[in-house]
PDB file of N, CA and C in Angstrom:
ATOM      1  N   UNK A   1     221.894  -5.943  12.292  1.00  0.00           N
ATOM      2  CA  UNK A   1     221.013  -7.089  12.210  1.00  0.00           C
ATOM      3  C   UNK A   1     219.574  -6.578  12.287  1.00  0.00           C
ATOM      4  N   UNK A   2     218.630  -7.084  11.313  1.00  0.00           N
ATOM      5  CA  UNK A   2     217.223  -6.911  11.435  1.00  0.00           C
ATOM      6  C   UNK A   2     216.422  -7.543  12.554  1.00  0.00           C
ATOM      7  N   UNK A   3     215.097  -6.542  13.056  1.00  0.00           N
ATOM      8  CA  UNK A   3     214.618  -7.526  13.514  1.00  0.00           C
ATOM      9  C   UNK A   3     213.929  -8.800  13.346  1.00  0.00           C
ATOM     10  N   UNK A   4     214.019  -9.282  11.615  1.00  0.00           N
ATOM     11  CA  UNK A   4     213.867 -10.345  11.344  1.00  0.00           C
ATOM     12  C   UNK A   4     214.894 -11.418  11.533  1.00  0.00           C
ATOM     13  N   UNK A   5     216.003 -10.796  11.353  1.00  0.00           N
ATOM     14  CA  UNK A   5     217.394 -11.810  11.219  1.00  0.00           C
ATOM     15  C   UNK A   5     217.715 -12.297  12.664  1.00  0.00           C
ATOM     16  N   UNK A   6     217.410 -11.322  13.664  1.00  0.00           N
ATOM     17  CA  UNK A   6     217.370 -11.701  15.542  1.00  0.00           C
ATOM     18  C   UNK A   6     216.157 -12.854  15.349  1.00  0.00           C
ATOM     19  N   UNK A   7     215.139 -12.678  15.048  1.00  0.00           N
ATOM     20  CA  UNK A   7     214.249 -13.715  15.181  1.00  0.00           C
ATOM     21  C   UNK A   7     214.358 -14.737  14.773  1.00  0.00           C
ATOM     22  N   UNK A   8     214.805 -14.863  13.592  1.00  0.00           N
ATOM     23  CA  UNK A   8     215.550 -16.009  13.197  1.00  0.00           C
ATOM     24  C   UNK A   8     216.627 -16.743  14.158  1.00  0.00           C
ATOM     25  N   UNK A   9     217.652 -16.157  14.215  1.00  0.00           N
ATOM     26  CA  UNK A   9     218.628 -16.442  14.882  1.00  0.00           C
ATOM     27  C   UNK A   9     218.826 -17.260  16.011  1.00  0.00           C
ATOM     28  N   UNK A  10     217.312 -16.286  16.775  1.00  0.00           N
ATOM     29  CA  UNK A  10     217.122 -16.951  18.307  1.00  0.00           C
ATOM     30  C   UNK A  10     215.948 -17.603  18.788  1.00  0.00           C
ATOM     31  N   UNK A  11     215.075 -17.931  17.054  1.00  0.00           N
ATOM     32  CA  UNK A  11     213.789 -18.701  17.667  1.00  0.00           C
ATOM     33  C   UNK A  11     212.891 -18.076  17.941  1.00  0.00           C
ATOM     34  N   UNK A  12     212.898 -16.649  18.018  1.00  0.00           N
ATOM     35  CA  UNK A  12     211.766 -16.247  18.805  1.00  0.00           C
ATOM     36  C   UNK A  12     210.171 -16.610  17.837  1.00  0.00           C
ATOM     37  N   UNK A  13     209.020 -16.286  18.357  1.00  0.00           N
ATOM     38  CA  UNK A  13     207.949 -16.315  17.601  1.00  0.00           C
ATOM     39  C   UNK A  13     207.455 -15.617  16.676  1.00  0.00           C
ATOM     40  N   UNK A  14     208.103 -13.976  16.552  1.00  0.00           N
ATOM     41  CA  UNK A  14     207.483 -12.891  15.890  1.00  0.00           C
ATOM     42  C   UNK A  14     208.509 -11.916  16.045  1.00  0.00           C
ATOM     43  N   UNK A  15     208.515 -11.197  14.845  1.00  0.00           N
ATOM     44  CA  UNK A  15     208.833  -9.944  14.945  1.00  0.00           C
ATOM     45  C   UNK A  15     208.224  -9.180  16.105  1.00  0.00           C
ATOM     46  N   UNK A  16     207.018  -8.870  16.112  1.00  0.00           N
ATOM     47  CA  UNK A  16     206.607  -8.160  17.021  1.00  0.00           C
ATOM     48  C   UNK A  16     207.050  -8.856  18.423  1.00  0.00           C
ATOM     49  N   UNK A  17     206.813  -9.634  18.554  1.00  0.00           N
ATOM     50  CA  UNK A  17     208.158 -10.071  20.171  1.00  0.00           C
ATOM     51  C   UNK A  17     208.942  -9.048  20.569  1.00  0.00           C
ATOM     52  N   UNK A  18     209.803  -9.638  19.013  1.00  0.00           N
ATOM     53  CA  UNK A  18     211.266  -8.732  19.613  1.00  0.00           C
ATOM     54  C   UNK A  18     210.711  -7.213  19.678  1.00  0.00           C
ATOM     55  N   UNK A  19     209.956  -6.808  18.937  1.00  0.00           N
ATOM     56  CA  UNK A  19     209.707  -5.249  18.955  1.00  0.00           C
ATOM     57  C   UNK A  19     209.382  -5.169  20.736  1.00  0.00           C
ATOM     58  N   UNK A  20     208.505  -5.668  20.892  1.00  0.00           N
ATOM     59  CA  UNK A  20     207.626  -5.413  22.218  1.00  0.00           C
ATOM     60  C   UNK A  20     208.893  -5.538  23.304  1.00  0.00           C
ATOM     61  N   UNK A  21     210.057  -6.395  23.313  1.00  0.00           N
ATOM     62  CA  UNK A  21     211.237  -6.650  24.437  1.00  0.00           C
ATOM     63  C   UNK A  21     211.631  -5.153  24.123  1.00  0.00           C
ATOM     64  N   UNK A  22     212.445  -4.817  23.097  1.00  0.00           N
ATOM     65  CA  UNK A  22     213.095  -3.772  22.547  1.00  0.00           C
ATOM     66  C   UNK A  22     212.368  -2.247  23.181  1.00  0.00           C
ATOM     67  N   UNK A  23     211.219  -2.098  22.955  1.00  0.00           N
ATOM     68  CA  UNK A  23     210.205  -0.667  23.757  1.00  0.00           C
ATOM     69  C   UNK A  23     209.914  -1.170  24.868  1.00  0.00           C
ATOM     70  N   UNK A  24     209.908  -2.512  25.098  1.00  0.00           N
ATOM     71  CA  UNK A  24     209.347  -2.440  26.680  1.00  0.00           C
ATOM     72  C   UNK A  24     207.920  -2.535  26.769  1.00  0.00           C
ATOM     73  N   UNK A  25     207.043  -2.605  25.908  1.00  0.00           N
ATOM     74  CA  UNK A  25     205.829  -2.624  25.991  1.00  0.00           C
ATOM     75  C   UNK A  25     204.742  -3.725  26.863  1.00  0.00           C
ATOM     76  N   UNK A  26     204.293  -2.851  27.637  1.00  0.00           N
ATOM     77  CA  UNK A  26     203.703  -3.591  28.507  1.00  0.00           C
ATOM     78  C   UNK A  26     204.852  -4.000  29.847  1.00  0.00           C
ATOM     79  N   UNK A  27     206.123  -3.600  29.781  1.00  0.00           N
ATOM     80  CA  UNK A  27     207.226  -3.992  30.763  1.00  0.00           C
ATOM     81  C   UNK A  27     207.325  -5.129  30.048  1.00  0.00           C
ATOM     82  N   UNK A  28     207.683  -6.142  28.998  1.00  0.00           N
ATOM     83  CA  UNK A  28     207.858  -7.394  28.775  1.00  0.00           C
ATOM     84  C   UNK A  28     209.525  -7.255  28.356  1.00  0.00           C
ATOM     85  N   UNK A  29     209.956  -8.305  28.929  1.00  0.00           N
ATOM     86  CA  UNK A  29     210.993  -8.286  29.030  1.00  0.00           C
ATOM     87  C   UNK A  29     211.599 -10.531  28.343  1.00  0.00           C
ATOM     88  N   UNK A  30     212.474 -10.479  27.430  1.00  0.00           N
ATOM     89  CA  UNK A  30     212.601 -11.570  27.417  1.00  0.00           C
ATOM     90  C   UNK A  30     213.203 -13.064  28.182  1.00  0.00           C
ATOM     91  N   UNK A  31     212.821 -13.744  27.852  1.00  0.00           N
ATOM     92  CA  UNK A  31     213.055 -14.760  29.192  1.00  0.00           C
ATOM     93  C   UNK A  31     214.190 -15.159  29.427  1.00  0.00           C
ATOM     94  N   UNK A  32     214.904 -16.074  29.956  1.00  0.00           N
ATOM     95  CA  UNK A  32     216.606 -16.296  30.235  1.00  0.00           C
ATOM     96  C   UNK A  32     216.721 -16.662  29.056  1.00  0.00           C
ATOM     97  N   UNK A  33     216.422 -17.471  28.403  1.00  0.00           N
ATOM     98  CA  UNK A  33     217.131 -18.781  27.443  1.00  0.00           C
ATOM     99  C   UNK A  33     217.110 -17.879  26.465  1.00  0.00           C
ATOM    100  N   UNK A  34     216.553 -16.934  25.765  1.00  0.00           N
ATOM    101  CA  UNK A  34     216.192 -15.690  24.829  1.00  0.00           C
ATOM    102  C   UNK A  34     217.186 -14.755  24.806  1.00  0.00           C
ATOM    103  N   UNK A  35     217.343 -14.577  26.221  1.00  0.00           N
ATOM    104  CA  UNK A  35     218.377 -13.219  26.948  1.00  0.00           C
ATOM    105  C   UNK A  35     220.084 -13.830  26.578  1.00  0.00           C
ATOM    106  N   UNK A  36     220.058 -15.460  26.703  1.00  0.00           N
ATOM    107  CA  UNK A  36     221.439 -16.238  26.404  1.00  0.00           C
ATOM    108  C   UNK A  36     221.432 -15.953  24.931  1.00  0.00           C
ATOM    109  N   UNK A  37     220.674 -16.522  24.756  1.00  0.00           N
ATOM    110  CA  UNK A  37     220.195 -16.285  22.862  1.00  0.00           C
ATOM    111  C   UNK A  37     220.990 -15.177  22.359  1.00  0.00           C
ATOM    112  N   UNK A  38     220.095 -14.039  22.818  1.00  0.00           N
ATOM    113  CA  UNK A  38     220.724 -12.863  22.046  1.00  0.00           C
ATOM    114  C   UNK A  38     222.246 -12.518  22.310  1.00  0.00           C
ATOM    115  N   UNK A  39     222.209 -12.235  23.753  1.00  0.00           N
ATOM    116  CA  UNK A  39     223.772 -12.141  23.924  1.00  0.00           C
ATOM    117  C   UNK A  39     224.980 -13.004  23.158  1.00  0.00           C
ATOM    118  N   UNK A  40     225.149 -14.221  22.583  1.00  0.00           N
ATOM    119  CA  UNK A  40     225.193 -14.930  21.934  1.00  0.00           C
ATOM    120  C   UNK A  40     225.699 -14.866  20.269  1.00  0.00           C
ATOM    121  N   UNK A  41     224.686 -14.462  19.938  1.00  0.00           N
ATOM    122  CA  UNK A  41     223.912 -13.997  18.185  1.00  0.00           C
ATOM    123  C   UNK A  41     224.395 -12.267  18.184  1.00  0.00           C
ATOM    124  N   UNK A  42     224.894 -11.605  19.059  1.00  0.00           N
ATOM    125  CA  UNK A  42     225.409 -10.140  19.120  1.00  0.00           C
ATOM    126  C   UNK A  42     226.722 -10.586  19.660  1.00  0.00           C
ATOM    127  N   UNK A  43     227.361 -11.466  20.044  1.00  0.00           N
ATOM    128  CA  UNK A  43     228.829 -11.316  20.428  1.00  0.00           C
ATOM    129  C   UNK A  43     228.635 -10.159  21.425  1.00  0.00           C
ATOM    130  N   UNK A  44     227.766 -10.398  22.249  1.00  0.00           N
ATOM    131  CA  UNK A  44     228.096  -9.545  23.647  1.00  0.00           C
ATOM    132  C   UNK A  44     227.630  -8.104  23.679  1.00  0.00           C
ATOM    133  N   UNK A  45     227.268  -7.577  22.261  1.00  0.00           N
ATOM    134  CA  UNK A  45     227.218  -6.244  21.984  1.00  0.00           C
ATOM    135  C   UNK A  45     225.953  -6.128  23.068  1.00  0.00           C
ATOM    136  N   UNK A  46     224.785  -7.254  22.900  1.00  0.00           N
ATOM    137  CA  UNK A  46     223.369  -6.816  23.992  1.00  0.00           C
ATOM    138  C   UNK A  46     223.762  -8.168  24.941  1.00  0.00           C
ATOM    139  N   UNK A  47     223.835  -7.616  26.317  1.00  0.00           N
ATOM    140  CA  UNK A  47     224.269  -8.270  27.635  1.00  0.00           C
ATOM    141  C   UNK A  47     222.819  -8.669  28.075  1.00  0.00           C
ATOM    142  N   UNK A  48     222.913  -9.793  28.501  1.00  0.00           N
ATOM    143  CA  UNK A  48     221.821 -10.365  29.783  1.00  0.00           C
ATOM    144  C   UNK A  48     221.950  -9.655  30.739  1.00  0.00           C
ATOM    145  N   UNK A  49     222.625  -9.006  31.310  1.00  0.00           N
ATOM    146  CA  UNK A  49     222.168  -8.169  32.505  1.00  0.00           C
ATOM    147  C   UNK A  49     221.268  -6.617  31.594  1.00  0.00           C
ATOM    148  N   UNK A  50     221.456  -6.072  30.405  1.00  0.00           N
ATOM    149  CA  UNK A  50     221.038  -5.310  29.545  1.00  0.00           C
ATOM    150  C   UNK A  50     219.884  -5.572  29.299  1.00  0.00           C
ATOM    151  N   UNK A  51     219.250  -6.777  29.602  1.00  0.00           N
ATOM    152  CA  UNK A  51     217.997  -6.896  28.814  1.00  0.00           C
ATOM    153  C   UNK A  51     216.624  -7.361  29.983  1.00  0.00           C
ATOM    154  N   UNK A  52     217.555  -7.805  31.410  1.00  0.00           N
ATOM    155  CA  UNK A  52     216.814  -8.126  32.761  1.00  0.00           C
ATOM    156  C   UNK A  52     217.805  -7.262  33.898  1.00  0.00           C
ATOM    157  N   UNK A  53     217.689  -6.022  33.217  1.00  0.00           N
ATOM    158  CA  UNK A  53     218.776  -5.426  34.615  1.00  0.00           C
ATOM    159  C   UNK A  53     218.130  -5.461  36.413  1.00  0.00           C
ATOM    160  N   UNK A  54     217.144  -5.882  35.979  1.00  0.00           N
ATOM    161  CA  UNK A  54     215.805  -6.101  37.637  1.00  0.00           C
ATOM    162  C   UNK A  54     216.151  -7.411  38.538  1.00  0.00           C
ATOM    163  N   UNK A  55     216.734  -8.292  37.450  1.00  0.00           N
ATOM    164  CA  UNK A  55     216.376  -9.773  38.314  1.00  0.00           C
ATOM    165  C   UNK A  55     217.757 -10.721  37.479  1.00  0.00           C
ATOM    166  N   UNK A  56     218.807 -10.246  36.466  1.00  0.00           N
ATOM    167  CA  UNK A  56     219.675 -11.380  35.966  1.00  0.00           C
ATOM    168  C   UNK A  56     220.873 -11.436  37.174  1.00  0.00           C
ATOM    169  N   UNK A  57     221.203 -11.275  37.850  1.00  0.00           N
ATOM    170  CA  UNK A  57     221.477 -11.216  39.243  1.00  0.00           C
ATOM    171  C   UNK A  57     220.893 -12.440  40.303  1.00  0.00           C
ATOM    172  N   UNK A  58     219.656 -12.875  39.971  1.00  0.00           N
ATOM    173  CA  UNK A  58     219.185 -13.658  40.556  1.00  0.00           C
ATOM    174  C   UNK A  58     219.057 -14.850  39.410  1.00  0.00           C
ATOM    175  N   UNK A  59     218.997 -14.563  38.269  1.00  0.00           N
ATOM    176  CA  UNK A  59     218.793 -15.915  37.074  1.00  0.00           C
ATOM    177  C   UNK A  59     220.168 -16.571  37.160  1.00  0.00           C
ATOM    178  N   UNK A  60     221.139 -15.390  37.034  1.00  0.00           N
ATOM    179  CA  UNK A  60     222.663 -15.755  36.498  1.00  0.00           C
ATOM    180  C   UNK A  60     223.626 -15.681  37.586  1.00  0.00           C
ATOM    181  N   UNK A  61     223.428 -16.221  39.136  1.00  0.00           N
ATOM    182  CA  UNK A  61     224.564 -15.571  39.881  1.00  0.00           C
ATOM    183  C   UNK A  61     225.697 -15.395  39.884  1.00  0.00           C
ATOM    184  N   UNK A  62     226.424 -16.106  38.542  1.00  0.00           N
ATOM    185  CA  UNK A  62     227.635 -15.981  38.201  1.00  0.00           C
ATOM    186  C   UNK A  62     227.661 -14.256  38.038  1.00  0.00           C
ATOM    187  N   UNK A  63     226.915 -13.493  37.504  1.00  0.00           N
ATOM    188  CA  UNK A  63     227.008 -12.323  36.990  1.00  0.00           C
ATOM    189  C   UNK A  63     226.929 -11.378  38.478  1.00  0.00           C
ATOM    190  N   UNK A  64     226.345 -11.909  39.173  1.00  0.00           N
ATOM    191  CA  UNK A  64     225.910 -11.174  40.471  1.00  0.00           C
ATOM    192  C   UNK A  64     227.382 -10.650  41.388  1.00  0.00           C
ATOM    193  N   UNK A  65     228.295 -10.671  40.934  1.00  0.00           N
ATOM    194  CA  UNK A  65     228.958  -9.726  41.453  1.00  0.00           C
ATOM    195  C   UNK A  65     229.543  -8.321  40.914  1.00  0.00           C
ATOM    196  N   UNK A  66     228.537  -8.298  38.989  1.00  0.00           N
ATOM    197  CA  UNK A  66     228.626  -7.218  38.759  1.00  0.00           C
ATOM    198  C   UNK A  66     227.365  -6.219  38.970  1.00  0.00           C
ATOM    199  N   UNK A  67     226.321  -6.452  40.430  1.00  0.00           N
ATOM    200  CA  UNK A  67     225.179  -6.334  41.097  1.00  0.00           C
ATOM    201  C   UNK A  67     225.413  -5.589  42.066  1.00  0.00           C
ATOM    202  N   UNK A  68     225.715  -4.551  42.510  1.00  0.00           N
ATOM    203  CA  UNK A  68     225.807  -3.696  43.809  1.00  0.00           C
ATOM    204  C   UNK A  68     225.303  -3.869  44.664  1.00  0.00           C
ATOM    205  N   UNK A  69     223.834  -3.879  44.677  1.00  0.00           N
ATOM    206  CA  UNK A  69     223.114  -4.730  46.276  1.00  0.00           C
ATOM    207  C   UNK A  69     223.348  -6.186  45.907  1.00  0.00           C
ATOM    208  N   UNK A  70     223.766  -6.854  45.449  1.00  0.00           N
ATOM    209  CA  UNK A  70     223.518  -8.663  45.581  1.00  0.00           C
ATOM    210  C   UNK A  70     224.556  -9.123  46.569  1.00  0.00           C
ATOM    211  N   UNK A  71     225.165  -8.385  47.205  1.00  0.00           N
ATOM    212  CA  UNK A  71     225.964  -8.746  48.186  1.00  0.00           C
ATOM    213  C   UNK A  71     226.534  -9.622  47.093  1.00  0.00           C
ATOM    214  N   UNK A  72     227.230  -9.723  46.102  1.00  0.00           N
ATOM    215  CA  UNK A  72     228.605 -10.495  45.583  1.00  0.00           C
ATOM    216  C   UNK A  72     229.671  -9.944  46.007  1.00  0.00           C
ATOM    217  N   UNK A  73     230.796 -10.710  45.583  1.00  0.00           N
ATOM    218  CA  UNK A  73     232.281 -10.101  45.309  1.00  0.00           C
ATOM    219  C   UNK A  73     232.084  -9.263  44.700  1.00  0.00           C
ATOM    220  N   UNK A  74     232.955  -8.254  45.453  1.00  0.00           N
ATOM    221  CA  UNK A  74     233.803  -7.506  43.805  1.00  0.00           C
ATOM    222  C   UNK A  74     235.174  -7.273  43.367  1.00  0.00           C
TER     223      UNK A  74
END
């Protein structure tokens, strides 16, 4: 998939968006509803915890027991 065809897909505003999530530039990182988005539009191939590995633990606590410090289950 291009990074035009992701932008499409998931709404975003710009190519350069997605570029800037993708390098990290500036630390920018995309927001939840973006992060659902993609995971989504890739069939899982790019994970929400993959794209906020800092804090989707705290967005998604369903996911938070695949979190080592979040004190979840495991």
């Amino acid at each position: 998939m291009s990074v035009s065809e992701l932008r499409q897909a998931i709404c975003a505003k710009s190519d350069a968006q997605i570029r800037q999530w993708r390098f990290g530039y500036d630390d920018r990182v995309p927001g939840p509803a973006y992060c659902v988005r993609i995971e989504r539009v890739t069939g899982g191939l790019v994970r929400r915890q993959d794209l906020r590995p800092d804090d989707y633990f705290e967005i998604w606590p369903d996911l938070s027991a695949q979190h080592p410090q979040s004190g979840g289950m495991q």
